[in-house]
Protein backbone atom coordinates (compact mmCIF):
# COMPACT_ATOMS: atom_id res chain seq x y z
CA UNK A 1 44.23 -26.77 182.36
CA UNK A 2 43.63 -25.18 186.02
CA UNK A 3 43.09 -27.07 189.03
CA UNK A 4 39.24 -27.58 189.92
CA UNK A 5 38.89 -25.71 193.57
CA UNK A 6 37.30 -27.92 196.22
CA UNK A 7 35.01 -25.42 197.62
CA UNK A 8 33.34 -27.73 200.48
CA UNK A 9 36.95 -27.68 202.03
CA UNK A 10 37.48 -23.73 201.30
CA UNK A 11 34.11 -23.19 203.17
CA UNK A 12 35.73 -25.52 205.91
CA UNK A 13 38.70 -23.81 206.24
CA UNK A 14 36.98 -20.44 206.71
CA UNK A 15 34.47 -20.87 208.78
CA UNK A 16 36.44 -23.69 210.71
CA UNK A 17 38.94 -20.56 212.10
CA UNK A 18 39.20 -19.84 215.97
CA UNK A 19 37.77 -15.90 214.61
CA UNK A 20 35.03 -17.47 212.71
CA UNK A 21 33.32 -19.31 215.53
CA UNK A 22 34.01 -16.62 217.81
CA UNK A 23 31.91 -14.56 215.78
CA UNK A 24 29.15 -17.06 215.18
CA UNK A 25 29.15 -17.74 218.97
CA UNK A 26 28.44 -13.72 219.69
CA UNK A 27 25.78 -13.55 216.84
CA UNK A 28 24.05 -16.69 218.34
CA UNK A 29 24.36 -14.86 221.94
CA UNK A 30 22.83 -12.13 221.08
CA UNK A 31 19.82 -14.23 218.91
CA UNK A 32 19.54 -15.96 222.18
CA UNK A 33 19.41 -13.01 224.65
CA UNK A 34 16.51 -11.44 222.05
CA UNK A 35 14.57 -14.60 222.59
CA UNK A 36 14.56 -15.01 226.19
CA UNK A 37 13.20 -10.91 226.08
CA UNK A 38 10.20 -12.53 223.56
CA UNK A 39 11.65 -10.45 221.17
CA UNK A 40 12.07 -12.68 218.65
CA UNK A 41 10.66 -16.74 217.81
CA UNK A 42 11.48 -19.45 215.88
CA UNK A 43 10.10 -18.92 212.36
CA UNK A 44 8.95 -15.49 212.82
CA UNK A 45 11.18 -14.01 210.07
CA UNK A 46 13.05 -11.63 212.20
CA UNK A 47 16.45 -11.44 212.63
CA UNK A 48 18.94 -9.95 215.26
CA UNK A 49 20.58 -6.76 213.71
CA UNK A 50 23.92 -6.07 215.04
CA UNK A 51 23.90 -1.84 215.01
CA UNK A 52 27.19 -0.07 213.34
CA UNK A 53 29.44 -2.83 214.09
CA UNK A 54 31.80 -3.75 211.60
CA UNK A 55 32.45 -7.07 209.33
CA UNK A 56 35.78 -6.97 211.97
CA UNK A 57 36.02 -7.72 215.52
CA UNK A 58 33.90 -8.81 218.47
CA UNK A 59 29.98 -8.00 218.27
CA UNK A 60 30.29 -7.93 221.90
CA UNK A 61 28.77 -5.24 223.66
CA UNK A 62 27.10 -3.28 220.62
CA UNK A 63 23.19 -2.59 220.13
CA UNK A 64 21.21 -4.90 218.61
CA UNK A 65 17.57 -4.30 217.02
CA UNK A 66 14.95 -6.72 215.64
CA UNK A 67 14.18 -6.49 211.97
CA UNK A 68 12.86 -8.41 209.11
CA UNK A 69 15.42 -10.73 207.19
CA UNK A 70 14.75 -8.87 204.37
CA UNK A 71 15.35 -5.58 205.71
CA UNK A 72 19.10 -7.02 206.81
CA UNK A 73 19.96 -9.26 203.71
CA UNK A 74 18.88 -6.30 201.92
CA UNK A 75 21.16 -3.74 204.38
CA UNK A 76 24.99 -3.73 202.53
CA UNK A 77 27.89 -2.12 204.58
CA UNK A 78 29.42 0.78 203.07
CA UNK A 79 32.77 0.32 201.14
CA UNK A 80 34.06 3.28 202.70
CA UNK A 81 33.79 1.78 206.22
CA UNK A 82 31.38 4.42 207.33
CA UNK A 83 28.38 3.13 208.98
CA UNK A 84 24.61 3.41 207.40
């Protein structure tokens, strides 16, 4: 019989990593600087889309737009690593 996975402490250990909250740190950076331009509000719908930057490295620096949530949950990278 296999072990049952504990996946409250997986989700821990992922998004607990040095890289992890890096990355959540830029993405809330770059919510924040949209905000303070009035691009975006609190429960408008709209989030910050981070332009041809890959699910690796920093966010840092790269163009951001305003779309729906929809439009980006909906938006998929490519497998190829190509941008959209």
């Amino acid at each position: 019989m296999a072990k049952k996975r504990n996946y409250k402490q997986e989700y821990k250990d992922y998004h607990g990593t040095p890289e992890q909250i890096k990355r959540r740190a830029q993405r809330n950076a770059a919510r924040r600087a949209a905000a303070k331009r009035g691009a975006v509000r609190k429960g408008d719908g709209k989030e910050v889309d981070h332009i041809g930057s890959n699910r690796k490295g920093s966010l840092n620096n790269k163009k951001v737009r305003v779309i729906s949530k929809r439009a980006n949950r909906r938006k998929q990278p490519r497998r190829d690593g190509s941008e959209d």
